[in-house]
PDB file of N, CA and C in Angstrom:
ATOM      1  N   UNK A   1      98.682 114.057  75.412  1.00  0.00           N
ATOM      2  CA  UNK A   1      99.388 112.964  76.061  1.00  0.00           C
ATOM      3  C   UNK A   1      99.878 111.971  75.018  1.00  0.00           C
ATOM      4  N   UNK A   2     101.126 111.387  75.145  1.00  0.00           N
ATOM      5  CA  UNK A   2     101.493 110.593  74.330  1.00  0.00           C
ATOM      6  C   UNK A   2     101.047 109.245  75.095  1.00  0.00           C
ATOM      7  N   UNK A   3     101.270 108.173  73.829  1.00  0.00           N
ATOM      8  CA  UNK A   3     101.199 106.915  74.111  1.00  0.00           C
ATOM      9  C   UNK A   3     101.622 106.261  75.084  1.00  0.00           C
ATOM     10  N   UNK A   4     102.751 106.242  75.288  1.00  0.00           N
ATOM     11  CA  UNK A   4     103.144 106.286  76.318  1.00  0.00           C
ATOM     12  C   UNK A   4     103.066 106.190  78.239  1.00  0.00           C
ATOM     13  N   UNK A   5     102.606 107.715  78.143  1.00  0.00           N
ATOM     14  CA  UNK A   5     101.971 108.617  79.426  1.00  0.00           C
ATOM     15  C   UNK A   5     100.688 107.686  79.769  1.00  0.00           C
ATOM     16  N   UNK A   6      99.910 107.578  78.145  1.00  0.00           N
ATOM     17  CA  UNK A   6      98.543 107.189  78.711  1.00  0.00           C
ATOM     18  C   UNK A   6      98.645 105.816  79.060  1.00  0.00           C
ATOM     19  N   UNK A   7      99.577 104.822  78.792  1.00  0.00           N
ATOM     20  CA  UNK A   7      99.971 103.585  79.045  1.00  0.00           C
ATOM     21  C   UNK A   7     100.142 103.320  80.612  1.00  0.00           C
ATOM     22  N   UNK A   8     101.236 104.260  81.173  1.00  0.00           N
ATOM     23  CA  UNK A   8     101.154 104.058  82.463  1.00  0.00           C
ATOM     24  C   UNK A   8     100.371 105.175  82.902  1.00  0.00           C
ATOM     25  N   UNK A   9      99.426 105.633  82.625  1.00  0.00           N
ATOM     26  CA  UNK A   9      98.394 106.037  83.598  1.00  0.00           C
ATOM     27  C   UNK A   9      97.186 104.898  83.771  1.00  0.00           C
ATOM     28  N   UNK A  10      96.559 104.203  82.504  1.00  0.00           N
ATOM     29  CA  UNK A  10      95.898 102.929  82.459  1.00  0.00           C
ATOM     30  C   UNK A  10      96.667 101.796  83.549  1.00  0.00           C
ATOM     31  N   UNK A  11      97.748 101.658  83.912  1.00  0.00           N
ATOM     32  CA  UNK A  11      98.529 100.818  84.073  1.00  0.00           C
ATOM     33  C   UNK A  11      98.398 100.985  85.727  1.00  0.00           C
ATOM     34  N   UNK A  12      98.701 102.435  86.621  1.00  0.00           N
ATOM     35  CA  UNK A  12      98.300 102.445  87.665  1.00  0.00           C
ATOM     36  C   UNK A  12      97.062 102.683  88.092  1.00  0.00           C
ATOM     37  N   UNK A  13      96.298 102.488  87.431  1.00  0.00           N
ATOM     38  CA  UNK A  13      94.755 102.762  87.589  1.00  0.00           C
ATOM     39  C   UNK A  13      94.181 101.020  87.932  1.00  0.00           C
ATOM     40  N   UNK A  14      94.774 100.210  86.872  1.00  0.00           N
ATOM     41  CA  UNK A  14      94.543  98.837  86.963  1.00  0.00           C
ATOM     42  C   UNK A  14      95.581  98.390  88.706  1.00  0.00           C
ATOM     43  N   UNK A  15      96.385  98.936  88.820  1.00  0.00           N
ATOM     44  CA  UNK A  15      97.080  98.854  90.085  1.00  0.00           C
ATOM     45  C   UNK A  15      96.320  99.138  90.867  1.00  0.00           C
ATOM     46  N   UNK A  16      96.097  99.932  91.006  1.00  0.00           N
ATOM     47  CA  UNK A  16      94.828 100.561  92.482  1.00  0.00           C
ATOM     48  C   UNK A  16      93.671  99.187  92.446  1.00  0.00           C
ATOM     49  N   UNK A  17      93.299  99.194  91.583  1.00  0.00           N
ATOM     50  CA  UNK A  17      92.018  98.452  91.329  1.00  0.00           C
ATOM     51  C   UNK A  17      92.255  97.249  91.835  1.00  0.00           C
ATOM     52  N   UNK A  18      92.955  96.324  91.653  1.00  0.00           N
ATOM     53  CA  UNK A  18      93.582  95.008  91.745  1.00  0.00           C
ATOM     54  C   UNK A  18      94.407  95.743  93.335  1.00  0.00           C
ATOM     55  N   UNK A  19      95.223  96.436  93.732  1.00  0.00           N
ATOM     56  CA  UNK A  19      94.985  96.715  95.399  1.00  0.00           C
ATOM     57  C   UNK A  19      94.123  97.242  96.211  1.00  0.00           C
ATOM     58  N   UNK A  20      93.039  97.456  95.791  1.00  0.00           N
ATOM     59  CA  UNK A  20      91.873  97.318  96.706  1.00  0.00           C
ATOM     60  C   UNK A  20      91.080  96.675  96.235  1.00  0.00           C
ATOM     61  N   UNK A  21      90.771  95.718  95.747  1.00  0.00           N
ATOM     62  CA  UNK A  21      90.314  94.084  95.429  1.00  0.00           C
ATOM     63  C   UNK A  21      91.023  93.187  96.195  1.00  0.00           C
ATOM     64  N   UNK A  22      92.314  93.639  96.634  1.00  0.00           N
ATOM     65  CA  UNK A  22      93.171  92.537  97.713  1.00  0.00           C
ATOM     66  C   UNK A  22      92.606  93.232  99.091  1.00  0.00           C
ATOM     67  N   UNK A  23      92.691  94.515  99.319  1.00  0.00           N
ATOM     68  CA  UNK A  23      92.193  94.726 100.326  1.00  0.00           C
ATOM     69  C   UNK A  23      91.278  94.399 100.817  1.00  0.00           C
ATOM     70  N   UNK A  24      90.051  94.515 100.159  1.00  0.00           N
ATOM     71  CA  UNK A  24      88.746  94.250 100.618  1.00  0.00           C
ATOM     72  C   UNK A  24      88.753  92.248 100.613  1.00  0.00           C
ATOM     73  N   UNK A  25      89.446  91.556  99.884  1.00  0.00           N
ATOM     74  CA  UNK A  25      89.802  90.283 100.621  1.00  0.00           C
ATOM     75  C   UNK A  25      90.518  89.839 101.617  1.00  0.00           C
ATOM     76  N   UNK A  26      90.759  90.842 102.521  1.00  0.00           N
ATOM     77  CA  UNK A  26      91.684  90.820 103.443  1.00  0.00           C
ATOM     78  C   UNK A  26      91.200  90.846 104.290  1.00  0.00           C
ATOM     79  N   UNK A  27      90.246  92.199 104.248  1.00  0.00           N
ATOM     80  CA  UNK A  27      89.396  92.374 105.211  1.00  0.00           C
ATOM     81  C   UNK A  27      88.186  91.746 105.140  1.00  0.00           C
ATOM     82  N   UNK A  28      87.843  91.194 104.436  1.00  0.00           N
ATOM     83  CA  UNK A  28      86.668  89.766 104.562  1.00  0.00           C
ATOM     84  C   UNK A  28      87.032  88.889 104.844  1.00  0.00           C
ATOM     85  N   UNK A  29      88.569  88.554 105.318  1.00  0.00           N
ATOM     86  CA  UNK A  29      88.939  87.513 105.694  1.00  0.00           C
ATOM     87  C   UNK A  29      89.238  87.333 107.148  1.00  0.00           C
ATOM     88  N   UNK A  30      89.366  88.540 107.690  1.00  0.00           N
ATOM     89  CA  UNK A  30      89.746  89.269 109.249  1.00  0.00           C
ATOM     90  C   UNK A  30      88.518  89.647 109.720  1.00  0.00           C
ATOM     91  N   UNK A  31      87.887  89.991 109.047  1.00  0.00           N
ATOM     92  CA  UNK A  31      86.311  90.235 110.035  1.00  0.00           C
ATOM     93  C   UNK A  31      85.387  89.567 110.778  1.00  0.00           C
ATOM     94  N   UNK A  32      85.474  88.116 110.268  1.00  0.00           N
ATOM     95  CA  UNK A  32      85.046  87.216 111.190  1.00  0.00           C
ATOM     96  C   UNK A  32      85.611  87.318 112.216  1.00  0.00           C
ATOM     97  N   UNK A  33      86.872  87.004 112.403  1.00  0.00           N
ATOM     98  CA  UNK A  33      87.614  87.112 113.867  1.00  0.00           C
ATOM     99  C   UNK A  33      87.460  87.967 114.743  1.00  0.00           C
ATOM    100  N   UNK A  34      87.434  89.305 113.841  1.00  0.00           N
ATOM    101  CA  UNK A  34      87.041  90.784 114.482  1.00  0.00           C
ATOM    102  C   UNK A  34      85.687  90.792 115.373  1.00  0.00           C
ATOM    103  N   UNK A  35      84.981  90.285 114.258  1.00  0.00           N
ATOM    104  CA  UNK A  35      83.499  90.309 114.922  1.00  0.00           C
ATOM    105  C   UNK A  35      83.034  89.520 115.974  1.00  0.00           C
ATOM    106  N   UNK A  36      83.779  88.378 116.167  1.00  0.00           N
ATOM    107  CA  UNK A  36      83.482  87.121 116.948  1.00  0.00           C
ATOM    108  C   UNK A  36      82.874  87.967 118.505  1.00  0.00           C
ATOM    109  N   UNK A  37      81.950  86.832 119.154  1.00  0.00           N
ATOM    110  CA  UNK A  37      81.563  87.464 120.578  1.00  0.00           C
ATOM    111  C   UNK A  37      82.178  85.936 121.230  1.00  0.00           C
ATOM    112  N   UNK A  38      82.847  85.289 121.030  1.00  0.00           N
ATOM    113  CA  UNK A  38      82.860  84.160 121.846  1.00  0.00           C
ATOM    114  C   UNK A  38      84.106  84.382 122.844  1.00  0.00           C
ATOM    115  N   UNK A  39      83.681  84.012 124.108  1.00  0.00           N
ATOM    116  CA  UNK A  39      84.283  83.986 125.117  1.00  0.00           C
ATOM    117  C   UNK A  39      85.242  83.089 125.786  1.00  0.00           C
ATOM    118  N   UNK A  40      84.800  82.219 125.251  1.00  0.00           N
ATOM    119  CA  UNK A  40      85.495  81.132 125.908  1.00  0.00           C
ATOM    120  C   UNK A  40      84.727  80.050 127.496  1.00  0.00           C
ATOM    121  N   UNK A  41      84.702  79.011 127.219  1.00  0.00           N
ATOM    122  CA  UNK A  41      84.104  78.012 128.312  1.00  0.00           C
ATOM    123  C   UNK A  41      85.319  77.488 129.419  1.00  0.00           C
ATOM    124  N   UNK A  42      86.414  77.476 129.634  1.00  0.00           N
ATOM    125  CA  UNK A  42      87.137  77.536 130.346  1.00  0.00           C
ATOM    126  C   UNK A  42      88.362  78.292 130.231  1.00  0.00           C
ATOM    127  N   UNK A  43      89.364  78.216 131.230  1.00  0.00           N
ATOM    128  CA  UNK A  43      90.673  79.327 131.238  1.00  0.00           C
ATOM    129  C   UNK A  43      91.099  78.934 130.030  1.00  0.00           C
ATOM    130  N   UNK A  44      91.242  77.374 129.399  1.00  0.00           N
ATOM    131  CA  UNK A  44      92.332  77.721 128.086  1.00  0.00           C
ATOM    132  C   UNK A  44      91.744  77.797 126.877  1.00  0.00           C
ATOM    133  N   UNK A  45      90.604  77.706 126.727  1.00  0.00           N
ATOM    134  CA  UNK A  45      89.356  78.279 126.104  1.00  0.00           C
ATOM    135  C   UNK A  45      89.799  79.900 125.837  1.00  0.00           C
ATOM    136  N   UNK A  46      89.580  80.650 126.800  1.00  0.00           N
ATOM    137  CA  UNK A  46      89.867  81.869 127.234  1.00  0.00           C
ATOM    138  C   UNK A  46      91.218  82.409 126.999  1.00  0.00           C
ATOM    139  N   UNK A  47      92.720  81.901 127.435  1.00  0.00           N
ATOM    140  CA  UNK A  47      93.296  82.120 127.326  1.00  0.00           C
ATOM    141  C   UNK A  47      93.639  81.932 125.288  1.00  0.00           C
ATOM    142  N   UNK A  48      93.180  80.791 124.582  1.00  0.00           N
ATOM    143  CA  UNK A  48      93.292  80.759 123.432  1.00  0.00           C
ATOM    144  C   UNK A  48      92.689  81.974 122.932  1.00  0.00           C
ATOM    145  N   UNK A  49      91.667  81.977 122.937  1.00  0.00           N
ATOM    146  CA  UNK A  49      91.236  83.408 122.223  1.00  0.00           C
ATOM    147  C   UNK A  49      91.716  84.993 122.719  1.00  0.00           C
ATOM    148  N   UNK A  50      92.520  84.756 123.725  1.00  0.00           N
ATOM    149  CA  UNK A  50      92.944  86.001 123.769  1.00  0.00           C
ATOM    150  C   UNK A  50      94.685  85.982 123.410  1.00  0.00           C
ATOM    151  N   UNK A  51      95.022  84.905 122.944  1.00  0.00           N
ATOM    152  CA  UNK A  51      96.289  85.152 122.029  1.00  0.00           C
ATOM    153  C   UNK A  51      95.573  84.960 120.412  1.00  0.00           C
ATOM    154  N   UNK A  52      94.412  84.621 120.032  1.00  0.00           N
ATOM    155  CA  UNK A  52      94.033  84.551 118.644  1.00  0.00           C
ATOM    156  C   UNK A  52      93.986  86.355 118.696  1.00  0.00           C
ATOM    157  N   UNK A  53      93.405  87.071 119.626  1.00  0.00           N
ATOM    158  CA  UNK A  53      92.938  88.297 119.653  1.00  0.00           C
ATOM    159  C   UNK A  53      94.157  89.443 119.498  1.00  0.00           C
ATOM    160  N   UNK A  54      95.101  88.946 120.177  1.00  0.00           N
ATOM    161  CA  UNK A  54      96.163  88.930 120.442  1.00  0.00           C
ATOM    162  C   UNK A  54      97.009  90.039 119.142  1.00  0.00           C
ATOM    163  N   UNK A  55      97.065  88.133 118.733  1.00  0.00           N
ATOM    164  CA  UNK A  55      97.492  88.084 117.072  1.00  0.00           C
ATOM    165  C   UNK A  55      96.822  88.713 115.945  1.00  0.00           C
ATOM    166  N   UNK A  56      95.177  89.008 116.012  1.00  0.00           N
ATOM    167  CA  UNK A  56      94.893  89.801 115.142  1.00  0.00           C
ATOM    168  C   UNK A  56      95.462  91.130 115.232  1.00  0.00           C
ATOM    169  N   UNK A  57      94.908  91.765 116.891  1.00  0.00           N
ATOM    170  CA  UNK A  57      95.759  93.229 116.984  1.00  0.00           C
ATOM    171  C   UNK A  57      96.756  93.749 116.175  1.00  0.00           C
ATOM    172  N   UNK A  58      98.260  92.457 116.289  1.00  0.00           N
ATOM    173  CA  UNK A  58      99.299  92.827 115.617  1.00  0.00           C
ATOM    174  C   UNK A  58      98.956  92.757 114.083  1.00  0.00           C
ATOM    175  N   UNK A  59      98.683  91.908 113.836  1.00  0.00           N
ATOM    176  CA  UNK A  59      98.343  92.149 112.211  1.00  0.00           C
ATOM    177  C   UNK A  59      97.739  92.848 111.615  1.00  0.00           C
ATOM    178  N   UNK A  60      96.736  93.280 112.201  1.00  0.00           N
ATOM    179  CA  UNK A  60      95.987  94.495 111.909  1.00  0.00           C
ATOM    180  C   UNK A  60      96.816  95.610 111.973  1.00  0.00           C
ATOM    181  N   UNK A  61      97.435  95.944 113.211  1.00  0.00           N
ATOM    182  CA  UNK A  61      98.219  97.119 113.140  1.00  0.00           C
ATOM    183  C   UNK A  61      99.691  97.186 112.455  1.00  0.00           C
ATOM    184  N   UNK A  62      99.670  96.091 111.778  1.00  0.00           N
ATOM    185  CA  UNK A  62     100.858  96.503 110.753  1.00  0.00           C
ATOM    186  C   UNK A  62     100.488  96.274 109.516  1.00  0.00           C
ATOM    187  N   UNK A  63      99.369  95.971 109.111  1.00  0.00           N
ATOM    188  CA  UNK A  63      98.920  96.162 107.425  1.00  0.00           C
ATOM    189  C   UNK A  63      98.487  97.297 107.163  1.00  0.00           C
ATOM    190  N   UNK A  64      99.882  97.288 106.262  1.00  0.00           N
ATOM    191  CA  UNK A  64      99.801  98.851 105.866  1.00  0.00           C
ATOM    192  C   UNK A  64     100.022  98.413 104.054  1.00  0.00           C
ATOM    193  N   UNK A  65      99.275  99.593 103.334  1.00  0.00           N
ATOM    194  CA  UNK A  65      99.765  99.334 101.984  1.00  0.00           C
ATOM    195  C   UNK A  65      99.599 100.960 101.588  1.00  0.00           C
ATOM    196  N   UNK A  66     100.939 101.025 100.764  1.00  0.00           N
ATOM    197  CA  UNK A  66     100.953 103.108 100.295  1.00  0.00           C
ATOM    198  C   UNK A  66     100.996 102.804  99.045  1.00  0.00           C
ATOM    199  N   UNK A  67     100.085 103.602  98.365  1.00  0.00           N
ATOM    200  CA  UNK A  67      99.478 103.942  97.190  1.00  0.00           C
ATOM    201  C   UNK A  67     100.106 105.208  96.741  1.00  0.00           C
ATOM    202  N   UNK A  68     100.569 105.098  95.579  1.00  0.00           N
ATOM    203  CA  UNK A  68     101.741 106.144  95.129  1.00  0.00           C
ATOM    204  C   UNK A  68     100.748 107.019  94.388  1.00  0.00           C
TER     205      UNK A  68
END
């Protein structure tokens, strides 16, 4: 292997690493919410957390990251 080659192979290796170091802060940052059991004490109590719930769904289901 030339200099080169081994440059960007070091180079996406540090890539991966540093994107799943973001990942896993992402998802320590969403898991509270995920995990929550709270229900809510009245309708807008209730109704709030089920657009917070809402809103995680979507975000969750569109974080996507492709690893080449």
């Amino acid at each position: 292997m030339d200099r080169r080659a081994k440059l960007e192979r070091t180079k996406r290796l540090h890539q991966f690493l540093r994107d799943v170091e973001d990942e896993k802060l992402w998802i320590a940052e969403k898991l509270p919410a995920a995990q929550s059991t709270a229900y809510g004490t009245s309708l807008l109590g209730v109704q709030m957390l089920q657009k917070k719930n809402k809103s995680l769904q979507n975000e969750v289901k569109t974080h996507t990251h492709t690893y080449v």
